[in-house]
C-alpha atoms as a PDB file:
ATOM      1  CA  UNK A   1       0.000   0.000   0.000  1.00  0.00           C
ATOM      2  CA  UNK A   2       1.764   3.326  -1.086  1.00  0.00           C
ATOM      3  CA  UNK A   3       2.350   5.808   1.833  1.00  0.00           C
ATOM      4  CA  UNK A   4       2.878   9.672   1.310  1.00  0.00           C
ATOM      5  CA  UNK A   5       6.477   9.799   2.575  1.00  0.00           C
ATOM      6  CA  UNK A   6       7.428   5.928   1.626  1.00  0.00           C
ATOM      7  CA  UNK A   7       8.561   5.012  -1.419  1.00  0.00           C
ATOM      8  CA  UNK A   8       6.565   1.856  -2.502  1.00  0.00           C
ATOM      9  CA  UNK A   9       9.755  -0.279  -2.438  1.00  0.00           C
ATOM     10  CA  UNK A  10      10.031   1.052   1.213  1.00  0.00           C
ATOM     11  CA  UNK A  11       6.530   0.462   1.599  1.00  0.00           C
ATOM     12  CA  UNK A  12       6.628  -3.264   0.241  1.00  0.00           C
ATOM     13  CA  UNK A  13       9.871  -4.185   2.083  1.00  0.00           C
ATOM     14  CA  UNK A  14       8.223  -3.349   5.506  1.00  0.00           C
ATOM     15  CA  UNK A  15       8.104  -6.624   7.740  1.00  0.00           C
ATOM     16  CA  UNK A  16       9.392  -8.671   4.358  1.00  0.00           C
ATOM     17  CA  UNK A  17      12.414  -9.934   2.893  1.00  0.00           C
ATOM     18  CA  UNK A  18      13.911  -8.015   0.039  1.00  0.00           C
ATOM     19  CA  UNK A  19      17.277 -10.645   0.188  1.00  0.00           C
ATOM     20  CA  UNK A  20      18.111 -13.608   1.982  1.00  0.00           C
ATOM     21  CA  UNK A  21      19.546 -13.564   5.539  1.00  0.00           C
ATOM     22  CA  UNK A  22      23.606 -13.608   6.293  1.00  0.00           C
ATOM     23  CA  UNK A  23      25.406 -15.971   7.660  1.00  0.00           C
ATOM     24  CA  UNK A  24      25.892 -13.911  10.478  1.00  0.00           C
ATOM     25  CA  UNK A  25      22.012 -12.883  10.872  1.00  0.00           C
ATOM     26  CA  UNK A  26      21.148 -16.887  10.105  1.00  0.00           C
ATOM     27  CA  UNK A  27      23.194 -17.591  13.420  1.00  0.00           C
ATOM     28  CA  UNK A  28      21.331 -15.033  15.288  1.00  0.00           C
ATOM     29  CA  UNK A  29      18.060 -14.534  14.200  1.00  0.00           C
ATOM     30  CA  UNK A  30      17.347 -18.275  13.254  1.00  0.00           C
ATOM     31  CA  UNK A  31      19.612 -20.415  15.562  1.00  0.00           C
ATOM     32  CA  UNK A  32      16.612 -22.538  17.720  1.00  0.00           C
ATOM     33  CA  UNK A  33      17.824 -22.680  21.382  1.00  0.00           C
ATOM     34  CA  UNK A  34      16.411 -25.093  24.247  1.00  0.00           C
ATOM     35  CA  UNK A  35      13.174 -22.778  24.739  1.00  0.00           C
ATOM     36  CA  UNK A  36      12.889 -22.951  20.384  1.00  0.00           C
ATOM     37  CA  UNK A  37      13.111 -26.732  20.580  1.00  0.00           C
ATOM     38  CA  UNK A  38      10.917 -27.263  24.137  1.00  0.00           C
ATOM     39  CA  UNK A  39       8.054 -25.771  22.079  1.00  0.00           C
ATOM     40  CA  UNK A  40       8.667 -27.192  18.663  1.00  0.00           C
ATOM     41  CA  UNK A  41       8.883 -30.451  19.927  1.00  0.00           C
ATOM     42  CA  UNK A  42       5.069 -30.325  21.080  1.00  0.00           C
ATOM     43  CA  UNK A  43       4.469 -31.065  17.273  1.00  0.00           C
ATOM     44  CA  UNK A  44       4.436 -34.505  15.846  1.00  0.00           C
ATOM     45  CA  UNK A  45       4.342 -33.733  12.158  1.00  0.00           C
ATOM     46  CA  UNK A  46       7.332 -32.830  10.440  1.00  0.00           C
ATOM     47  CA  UNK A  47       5.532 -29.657   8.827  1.00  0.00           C
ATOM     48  CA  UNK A  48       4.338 -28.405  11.833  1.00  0.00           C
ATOM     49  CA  UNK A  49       7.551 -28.652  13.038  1.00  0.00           C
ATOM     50  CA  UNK A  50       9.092 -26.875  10.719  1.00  0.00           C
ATOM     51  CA  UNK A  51       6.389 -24.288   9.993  1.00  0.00           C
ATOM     52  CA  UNK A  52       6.292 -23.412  13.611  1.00  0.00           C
ATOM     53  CA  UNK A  53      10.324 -22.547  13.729  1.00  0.00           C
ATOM     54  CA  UNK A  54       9.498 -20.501  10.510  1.00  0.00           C
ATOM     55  CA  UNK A  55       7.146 -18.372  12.629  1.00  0.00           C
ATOM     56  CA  UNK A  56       9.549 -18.432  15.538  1.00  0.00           C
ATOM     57  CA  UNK A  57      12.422 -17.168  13.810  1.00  0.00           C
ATOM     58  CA  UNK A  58      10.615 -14.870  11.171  1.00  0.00           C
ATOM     59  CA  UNK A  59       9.056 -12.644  13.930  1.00  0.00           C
ATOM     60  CA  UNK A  60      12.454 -12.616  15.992  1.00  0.00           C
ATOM     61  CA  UNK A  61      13.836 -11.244  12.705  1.00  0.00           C
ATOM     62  CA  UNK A  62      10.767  -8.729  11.204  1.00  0.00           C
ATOM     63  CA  UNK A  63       8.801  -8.623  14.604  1.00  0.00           C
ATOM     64  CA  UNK A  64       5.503  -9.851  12.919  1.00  0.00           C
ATOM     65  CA  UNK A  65       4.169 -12.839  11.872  1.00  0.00           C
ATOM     66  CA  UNK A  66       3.438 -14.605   8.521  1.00  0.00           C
ATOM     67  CA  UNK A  67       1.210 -12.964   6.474  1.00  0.00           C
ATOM     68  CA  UNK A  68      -1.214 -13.864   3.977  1.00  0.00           C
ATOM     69  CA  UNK A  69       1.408 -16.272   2.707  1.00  0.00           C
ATOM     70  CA  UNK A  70       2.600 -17.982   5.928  1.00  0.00           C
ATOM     71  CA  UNK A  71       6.113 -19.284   3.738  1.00  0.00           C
ATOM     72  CA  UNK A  72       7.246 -16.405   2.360  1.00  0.00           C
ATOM     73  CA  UNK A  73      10.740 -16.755   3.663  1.00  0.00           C
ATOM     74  CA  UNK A  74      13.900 -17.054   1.489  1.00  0.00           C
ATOM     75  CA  UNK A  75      14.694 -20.697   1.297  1.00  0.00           C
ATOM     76  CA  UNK A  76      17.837 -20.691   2.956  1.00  0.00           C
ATOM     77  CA  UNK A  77      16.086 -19.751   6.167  1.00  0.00           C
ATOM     78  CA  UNK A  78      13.962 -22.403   5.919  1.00  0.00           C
ATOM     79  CA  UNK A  79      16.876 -25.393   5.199  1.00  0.00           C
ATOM     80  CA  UNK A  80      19.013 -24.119   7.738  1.00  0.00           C
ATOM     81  CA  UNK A  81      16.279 -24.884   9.895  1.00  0.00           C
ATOM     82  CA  UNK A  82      15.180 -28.012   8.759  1.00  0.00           C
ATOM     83  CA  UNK A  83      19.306 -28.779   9.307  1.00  0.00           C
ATOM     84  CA  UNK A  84      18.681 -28.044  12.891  1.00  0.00           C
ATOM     85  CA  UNK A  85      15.660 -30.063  13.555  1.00  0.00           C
ATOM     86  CA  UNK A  86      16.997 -33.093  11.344  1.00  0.00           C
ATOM     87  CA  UNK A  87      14.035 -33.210   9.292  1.00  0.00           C
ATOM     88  CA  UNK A  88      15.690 -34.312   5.509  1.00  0.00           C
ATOM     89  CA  UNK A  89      12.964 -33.371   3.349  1.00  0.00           C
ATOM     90  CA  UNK A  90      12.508 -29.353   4.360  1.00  0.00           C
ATOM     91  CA  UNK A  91       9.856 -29.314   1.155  1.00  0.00           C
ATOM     92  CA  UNK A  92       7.476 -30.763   3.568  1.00  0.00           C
ATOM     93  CA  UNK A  93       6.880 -27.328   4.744  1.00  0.00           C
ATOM     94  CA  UNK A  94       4.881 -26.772   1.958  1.00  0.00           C
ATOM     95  CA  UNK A  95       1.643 -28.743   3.844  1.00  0.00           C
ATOM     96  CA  UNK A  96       1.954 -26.413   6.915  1.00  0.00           C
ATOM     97  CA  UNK A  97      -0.209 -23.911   5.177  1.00  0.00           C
ATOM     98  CA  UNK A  98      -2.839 -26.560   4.109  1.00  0.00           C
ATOM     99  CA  UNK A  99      -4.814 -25.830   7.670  1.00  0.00           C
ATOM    100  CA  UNK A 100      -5.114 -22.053   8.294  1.00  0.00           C
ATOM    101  CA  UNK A 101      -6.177 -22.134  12.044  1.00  0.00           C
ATOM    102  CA  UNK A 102      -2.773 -24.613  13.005  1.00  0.00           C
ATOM    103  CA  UNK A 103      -0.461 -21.546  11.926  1.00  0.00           C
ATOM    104  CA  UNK A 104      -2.854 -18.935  13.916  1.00  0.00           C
ATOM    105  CA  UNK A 105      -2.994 -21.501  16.632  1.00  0.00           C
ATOM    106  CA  UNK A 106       0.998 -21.389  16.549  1.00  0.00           C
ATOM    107  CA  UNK A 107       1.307 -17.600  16.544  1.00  0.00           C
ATOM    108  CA  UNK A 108      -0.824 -17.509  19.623  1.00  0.00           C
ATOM    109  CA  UNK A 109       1.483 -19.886  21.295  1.00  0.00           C
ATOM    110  CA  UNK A 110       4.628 -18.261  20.185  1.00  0.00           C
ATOM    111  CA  UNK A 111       3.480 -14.820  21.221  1.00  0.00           C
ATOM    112  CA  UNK A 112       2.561 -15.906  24.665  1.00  0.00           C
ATOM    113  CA  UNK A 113       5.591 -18.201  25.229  1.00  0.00           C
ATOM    114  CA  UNK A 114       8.052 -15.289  24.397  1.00  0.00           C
ATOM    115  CA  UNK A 115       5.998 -12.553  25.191  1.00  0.00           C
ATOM    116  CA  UNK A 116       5.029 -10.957  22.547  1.00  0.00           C
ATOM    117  CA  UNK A 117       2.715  -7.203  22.870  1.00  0.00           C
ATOM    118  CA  UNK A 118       0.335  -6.207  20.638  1.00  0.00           C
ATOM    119  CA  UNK A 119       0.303  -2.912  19.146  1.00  0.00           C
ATOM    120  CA  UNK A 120      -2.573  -1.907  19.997  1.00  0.00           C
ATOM    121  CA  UNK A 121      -1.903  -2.836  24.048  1.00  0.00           C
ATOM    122  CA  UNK A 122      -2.437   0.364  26.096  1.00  0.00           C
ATOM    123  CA  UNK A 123       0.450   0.074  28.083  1.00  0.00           C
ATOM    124  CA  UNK A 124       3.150  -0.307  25.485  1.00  0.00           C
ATOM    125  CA  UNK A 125       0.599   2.173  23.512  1.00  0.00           C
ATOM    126  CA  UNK A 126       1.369   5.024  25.857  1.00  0.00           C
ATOM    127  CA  UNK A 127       4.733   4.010  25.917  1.00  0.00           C
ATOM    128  CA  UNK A 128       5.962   4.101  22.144  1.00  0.00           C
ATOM    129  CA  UNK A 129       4.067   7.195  21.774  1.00  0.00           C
ATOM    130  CA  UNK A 130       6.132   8.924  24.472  1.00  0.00           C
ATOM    131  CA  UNK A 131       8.979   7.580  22.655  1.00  0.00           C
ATOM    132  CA  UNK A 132       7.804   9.090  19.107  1.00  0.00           C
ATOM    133  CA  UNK A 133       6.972  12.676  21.013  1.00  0.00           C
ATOM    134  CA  UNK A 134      10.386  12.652  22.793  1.00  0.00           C
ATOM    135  CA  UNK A 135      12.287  12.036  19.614  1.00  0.00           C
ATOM    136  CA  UNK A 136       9.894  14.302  17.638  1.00  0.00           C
ATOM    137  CA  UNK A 137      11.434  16.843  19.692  1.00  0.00           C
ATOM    138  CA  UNK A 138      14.690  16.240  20.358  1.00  0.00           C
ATOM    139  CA  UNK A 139      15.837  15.286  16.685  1.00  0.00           C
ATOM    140  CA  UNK A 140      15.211  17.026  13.894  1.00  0.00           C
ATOM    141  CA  UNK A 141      14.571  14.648  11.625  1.00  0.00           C
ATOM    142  CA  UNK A 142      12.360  13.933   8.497  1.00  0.00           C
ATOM    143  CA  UNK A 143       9.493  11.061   8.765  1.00  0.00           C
ATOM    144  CA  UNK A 144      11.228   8.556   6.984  1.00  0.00           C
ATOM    145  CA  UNK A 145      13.828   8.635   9.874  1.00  0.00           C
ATOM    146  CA  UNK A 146      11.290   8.922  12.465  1.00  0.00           C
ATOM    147  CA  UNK A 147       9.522   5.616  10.916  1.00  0.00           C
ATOM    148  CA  UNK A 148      12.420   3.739  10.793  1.00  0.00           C
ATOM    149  CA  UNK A 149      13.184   4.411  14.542  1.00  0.00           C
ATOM    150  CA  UNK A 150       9.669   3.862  15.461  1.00  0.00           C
ATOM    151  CA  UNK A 151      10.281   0.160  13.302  1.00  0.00           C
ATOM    152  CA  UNK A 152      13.239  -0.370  15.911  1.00  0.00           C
ATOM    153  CA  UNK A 153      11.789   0.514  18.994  1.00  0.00           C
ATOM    154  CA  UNK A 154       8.658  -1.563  18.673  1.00  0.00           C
ATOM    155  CA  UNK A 155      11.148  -4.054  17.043  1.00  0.00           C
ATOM    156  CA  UNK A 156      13.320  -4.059  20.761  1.00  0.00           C
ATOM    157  CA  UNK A 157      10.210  -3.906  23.005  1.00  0.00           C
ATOM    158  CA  UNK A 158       8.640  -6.988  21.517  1.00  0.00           C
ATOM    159  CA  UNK A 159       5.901  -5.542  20.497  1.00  0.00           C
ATOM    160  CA  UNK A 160       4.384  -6.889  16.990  1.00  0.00           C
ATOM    161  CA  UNK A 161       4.287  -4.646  13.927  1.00  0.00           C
ATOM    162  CA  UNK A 162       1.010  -2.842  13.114  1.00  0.00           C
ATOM    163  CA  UNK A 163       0.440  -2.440   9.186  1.00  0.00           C
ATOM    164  CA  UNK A 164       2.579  -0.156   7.454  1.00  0.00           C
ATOM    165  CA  UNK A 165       0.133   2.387   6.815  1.00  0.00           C
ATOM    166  CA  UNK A 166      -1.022   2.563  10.716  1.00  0.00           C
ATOM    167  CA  UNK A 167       2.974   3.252  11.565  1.00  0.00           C
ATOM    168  CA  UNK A 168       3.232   5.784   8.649  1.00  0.00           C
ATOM    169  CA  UNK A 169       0.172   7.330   9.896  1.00  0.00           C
ATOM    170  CA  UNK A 170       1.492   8.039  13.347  1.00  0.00           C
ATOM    171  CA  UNK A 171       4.853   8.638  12.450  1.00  0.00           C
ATOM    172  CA  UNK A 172       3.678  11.633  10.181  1.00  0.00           C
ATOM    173  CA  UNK A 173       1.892  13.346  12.530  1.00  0.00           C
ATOM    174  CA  UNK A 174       4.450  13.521  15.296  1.00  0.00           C
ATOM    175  CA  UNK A 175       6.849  15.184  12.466  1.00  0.00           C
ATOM    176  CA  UNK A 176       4.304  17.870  12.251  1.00  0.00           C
ATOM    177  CA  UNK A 177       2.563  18.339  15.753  1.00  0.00           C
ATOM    178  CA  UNK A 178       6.226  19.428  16.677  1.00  0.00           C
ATOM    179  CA  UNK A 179       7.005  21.732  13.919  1.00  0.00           C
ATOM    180  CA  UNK A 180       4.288  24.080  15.191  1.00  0.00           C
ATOM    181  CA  UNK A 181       4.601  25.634  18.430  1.00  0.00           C
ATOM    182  CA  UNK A 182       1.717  26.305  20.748  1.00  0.00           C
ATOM    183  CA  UNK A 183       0.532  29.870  20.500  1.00  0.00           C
ATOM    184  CA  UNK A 184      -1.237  31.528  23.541  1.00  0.00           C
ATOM    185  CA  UNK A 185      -4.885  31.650  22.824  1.00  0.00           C
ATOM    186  CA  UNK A 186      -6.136  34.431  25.156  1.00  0.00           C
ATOM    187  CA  UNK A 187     -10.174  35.612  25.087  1.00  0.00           C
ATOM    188  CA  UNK A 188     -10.322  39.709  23.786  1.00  0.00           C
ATOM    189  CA  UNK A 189     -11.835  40.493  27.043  1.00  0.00           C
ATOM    190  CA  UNK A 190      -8.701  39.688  29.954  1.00  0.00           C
ATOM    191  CA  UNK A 191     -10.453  40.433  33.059  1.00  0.00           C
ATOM    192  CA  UNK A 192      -8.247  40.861  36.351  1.00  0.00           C
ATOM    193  CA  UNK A 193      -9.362  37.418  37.738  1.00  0.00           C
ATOM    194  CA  UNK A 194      -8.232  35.909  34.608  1.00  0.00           C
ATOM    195  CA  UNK A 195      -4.840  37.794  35.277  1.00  0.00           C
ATOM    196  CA  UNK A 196      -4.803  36.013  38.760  1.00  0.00           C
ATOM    197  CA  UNK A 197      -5.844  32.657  37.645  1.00  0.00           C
ATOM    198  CA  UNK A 198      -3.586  32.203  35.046  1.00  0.00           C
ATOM    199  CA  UNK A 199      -0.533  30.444  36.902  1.00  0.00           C
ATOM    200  CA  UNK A 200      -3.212  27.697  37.616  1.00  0.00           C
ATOM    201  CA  UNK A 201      -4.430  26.961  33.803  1.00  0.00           C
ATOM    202  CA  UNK A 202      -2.522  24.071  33.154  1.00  0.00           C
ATOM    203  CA  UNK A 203      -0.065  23.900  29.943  1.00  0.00           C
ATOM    204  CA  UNK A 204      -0.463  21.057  27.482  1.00  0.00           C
ATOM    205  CA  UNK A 205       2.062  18.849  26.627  1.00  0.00           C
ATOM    206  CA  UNK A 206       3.504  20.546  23.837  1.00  0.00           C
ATOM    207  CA  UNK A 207       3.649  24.114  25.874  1.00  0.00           C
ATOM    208  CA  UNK A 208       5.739  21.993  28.618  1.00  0.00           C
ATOM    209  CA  UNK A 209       8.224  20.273  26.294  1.00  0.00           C
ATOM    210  CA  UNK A 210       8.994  23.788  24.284  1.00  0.00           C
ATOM    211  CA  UNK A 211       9.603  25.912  27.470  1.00  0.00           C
ATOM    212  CA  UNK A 212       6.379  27.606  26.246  1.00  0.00           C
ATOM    213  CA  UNK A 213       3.232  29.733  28.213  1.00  0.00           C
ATOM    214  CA  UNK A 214      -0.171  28.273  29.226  1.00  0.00           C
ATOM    215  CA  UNK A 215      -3.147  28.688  27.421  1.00  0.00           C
ATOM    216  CA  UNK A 216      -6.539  29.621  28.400  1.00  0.00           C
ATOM    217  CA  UNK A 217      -8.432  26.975  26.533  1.00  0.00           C
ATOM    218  CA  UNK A 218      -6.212  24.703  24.910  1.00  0.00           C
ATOM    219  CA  UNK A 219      -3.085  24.991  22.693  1.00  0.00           C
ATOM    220  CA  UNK A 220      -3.441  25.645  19.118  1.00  0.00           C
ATOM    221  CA  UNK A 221      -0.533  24.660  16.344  1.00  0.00           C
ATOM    222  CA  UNK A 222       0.518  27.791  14.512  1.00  0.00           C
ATOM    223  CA  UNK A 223      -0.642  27.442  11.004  1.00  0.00           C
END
């Protein structure tokens, strides 16, 4: 889906592969340790074996899971771990997508087992928006930038991915909220007790992070 400040490569590559792993990211991203293996080995089928350390290691690596095509990996990704597993015929992969609920039924598992977030989680809500406001402000940096870091935070904090667009969306306007200062928006008539009561008007957000005044009814963005 084409964003306004994304290129559509940049908006197609989001959560995909544009090239196969490295050896080094193969060794770190898709290595199974004991906690990979003590859930893997709660299948009995080869596929589901295999298609479950696809979806292990492909959110550890994109922090979301598989799509509308639950195999689109690079190959290499999935015979290395086929290697690990000692399964000898890693085609057999190809059946784990034959029963749609088994791979949601697998995400579930994997994203309470390593404690996975969901975007939309209030918590971790409140806290990557703090983190797109703080470095709104303190960077002065384009959207592209800002999305990227945004990618990398949620990426860090375990939390899964939202759809490109959704990211773009917030990422754009926390370039923009930013760029406008908050103005004082004072009624034409300033009686004396609105003199007196103005130290107790609360400033907004924005007014606190610039240094700025307090309003009398809310901040405005200068246009």
């Amino acid at each position: 889906m084409p964003v306004e400040f994304l290129t559509d490569e940049q908006a197609e590559a989001y959560v995909t592969f544009t090239e196969a792993p490295t050896r080094p990211e193969l060794e770190r991203f898709f290595f199974l340790d004991d906690d990979d293996r003590d859930l893997i080995a709660l299948r009995r089928a080869d596929a589901h074996r295999l298609g479950m350390a696809v979806q292990i290691c492909r959110v550890r690596y994109v922090g979301r899971f598989l799509g509308e095509d639950p195999l689109a990996v690079p190959w290499e990704t999935v015979e290395y771990l086929a290697g690990q597993l000692g399964i000898a015929d890693a085609s057999c992969v190809k059946r784990y997508a034959e029963r749609r609920s088994t791979v949601y039924e697998h995400a579930d598992e994997i994203q309470r087992r390593f404690k996975y977030r969901d975007f939309t989680d209030r918590k971790w809500g409140r806290e990557f928006r703090s983190f797109l406001y703080g470095r709104a402000w303190t960077h002065a940096e384009g959207p592209v930038a800002l999305f990227g870091h945004a990618v990398t935070w949620l990426w860090k904090s375990r939390v899964l991915l939202p759809g490109v667009s959704v990211l773009a969306g917030g990422c754009r306007r926390r370039v923009r909220r930013p760029s406008g200062a908050c103005t004082r928006r004072w009624p034409a008539r300033r009686t004396e007790r609105m003199r007196r009561s103005r130290r107790r008007w609360p400033s907004c957000w924005w007014c606190r992070r610039a240094g700025g005044s307090r309003s009398w009814s809310g901040c405005a963005p200068r246009r």
